[in-house]
Every structure is written in C-alpha cells, then in structure tokens.
Protein backbone atom coordinates (compact mmCIF):
# COMPACT_ATOMS: atom_id res chain seq x y z
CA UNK A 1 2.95 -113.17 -55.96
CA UNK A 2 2.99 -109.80 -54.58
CA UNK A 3 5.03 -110.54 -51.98
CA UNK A 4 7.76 -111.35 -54.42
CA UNK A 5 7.37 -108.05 -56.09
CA UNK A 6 7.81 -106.00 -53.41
CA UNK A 7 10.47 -107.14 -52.20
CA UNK A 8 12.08 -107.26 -55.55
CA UNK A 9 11.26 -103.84 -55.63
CA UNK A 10 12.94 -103.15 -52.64
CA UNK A 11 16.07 -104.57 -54.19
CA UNK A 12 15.74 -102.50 -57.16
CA UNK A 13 15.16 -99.50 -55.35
CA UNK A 14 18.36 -100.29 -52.25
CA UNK A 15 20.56 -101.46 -56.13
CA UNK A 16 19.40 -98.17 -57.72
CA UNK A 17 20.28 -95.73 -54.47
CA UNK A 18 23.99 -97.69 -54.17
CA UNK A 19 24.57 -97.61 -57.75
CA UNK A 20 24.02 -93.58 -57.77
CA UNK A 21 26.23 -93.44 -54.24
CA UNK A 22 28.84 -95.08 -56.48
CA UNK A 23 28.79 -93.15 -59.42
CA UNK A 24 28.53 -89.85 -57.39
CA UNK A 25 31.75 -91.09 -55.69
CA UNK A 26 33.40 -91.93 -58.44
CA UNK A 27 32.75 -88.83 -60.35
CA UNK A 28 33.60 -86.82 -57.39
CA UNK A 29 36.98 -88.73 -57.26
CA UNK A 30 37.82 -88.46 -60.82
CA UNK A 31 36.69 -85.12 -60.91
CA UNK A 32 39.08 -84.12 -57.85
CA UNK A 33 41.85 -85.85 -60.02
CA UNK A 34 41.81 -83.91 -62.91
CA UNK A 35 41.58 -81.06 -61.43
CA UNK A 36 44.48 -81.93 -59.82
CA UNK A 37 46.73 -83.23 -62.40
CA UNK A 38 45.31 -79.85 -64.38
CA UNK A 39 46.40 -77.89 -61.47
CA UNK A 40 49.65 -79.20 -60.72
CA UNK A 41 50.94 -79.25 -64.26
CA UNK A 42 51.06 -83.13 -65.13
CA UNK A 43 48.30 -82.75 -67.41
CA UNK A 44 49.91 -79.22 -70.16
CA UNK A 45 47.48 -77.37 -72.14
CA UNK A 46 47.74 -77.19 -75.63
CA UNK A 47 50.14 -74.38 -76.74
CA UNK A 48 51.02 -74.06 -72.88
CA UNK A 49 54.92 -75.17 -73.83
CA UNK A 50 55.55 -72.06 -75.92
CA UNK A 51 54.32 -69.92 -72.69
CA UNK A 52 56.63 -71.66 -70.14
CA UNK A 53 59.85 -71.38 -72.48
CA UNK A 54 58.16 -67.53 -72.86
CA UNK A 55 58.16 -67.63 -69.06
CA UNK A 56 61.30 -69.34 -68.15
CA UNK A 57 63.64 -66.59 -70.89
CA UNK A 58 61.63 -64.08 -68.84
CA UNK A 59 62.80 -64.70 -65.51
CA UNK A 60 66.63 -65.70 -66.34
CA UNK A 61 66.35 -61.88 -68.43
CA UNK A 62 67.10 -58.82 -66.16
CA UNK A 63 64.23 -55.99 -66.28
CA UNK A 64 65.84 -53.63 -68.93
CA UNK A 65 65.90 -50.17 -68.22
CA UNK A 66 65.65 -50.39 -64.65
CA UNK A 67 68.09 -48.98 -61.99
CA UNK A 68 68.06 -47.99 -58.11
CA UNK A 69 69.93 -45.67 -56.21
CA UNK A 70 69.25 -46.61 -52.04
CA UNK A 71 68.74 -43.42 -49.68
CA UNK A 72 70.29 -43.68 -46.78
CA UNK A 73 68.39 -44.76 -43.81
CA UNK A 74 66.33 -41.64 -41.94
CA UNK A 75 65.33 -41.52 -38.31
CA UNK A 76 62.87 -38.59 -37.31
CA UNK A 77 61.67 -37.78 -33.50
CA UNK A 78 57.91 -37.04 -34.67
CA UNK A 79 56.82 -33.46 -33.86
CA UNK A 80 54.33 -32.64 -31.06
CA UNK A 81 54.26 -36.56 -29.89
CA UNK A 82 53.91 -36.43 -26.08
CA UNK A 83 55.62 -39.96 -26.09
CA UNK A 84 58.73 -39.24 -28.03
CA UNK A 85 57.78 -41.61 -30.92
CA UNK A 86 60.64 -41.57 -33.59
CA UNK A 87 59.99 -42.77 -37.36
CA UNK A 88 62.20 -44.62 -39.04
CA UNK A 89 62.23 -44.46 -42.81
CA UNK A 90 64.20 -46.09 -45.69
CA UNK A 91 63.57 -45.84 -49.51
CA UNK A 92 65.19 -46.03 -53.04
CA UNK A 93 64.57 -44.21 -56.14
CA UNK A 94 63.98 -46.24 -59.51
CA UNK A 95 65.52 -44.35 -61.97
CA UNK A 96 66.71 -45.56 -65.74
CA UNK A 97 70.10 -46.70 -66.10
CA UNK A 98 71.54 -43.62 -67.52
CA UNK A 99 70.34 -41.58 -64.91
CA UNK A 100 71.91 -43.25 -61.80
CA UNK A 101 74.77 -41.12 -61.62
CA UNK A 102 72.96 -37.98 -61.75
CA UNK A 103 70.65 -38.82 -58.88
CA UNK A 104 73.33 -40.04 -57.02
CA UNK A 105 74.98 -36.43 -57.01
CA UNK A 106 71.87 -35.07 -55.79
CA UNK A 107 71.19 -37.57 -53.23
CA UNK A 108 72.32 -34.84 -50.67
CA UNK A 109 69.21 -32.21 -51.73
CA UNK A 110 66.91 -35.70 -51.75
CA UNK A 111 67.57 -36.67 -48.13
CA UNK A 112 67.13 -32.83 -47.18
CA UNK A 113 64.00 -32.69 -49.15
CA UNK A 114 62.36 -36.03 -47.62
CA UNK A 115 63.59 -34.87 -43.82
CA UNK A 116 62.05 -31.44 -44.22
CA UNK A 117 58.78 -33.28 -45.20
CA UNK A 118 58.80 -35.52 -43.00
CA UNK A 119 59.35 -33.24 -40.22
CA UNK A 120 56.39 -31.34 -40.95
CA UNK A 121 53.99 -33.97 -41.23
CA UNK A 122 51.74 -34.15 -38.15
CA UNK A 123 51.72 -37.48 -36.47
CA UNK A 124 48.01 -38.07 -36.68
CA UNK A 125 49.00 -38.54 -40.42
CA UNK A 126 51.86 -40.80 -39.83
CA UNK A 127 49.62 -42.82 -37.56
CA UNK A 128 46.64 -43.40 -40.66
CA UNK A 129 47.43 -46.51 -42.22
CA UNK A 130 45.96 -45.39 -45.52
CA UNK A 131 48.20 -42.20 -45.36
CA UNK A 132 51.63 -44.46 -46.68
CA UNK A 133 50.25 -43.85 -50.31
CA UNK A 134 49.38 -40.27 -49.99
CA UNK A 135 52.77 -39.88 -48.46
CA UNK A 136 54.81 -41.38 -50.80
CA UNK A 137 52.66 -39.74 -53.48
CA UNK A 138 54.09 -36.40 -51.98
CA UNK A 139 57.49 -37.33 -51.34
CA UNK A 140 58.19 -38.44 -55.17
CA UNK A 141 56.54 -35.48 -56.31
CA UNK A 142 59.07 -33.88 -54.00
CA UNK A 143 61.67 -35.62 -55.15
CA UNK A 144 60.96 -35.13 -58.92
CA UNK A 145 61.42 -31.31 -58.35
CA UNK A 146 64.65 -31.67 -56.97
CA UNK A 147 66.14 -34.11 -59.49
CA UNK A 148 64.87 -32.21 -62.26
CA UNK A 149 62.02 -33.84 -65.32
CA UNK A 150 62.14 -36.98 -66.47
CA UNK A 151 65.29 -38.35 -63.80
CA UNK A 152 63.32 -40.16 -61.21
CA UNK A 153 60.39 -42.83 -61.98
CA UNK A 154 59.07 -43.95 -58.63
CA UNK A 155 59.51 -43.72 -54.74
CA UNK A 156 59.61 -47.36 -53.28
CA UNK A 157 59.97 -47.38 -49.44
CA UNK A 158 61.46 -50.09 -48.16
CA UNK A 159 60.92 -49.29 -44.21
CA UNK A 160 58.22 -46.89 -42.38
CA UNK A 161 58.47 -47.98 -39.20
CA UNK A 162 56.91 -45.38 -35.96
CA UNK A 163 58.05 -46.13 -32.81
C-alpha cells in the first residue's frame, strides 16, 4: 500500500509542476498578446477616437503663426587653425508671418553679423560639442539686435559642419 502512494504522489507532484509550466506559458502568451494588440492599436482605448480625429485635424493643419526666412549658406576658414579647417554654416530665422518681409530686408546686416561672430570665435570652441547651444544662444541674441524687438523668434541651424 505504500508503494501505491508514492508513486501516486509522484504523479501528483510531475501533474502539478506541468500544469503550472502550462499556465505560466499560457499567461505569458496571452499576456504578450495584449500587449500587443494594445500596442499596435487593434485593441482602442476608451475615448481614444476623439484624440486620433484631434490628432489627425492636427497634422493636415499648418502651424499658424509660423514663418522662415533661409540665410544663405556661410563658409569661414577658422582663425589660428594650423590645418586650414573651414566651417561651414547654414541657418534660418523663425519669424511670424508678418514679419518675413522685414527680416528679409535686413538679411544683409544678419549675414554680416553671424560672419563677424563667427570669425572671432576661437576654434577650441567650435571644436566642443556642447558649445552648438551656447553658440546659437549668442548668435540669436545677435541677431535680435540687428532686426530690432520682437522680429525674430529663434535661430535654427540647419548645417555646422568643420572641416
């Protein structure tokens, strides 16, 4: 008699151990799937229907309010660089729609205003690759004063390559 309860034990014990195997599979699999189908988008949220119509009008909308004006590109042999490195540096200027035409006109006194600066700015600078920010902090300042209050919002530069 007690060699029919252990191994009936055994069974219970090998039944128990595939039985949690199973489940932990199947949990595991089910869990992957909705996750999935969450994660995808097969499966919406409630209320998520208003915010991809909310979504969808905002990308087909232009940004209101928003205009650029392109500087031409600038090319600058770097001062003191014993290997004749030029930098070669592109930007635009986001401005509001009204405003375009003015800094247009004064695109002439921008360009001389960003050469001048960059001219002067030692190479070690250039070189720093957390100096972009600083740089570009100084050049919209820069550019600010020329264009007068209020006419220029941001600096975005679009190349700032050294060679």
């Amino acid at each position: 008699m007690s060699e029919q309860t252990e191994t009936g034990s055994k069974k219970n014990k090998k039944g128990g151990v595939m039985g949690l195997l199973i489940g932990l599979l199947a949990a595991l699999l089910f869990g992957a799937g909705g996750f999935y189908a969450a994660y995808s988008g097969m499966i919406k949220a409630p209320g998520s229907a208003k915010k991809d119509t909310a979504a969808k009008k905002q990308d087909k909308a232009p940004l209101p309010g928003i205009g650029f004006v392109k500087l031409d590109p600038i090319v600058i042999a770097v001062a003191d660089s014993p290997t004749n490195q030029h930098l070669r540096f592109r930007a635009s200027l986001e401005v509001s729609p009204s405003n375009i035409e003015a800094v247009s006109l004064l695109k002439p006194r921008v360009m001389d205003t960003l050469i001048s600066y960059l001219r002067a700015v030692e190479p070690r600078t250039i070189e720093d690759p957390g100096a972009l920010a600083i740089l570009r902090a100084q050049m919209l300042r820069r550019v600010q004063v020329v264009t007068g209050k209020g006419q220029v919002r941001d600096l975005l530069i679009t190349e700032f390559v050294l060679n």
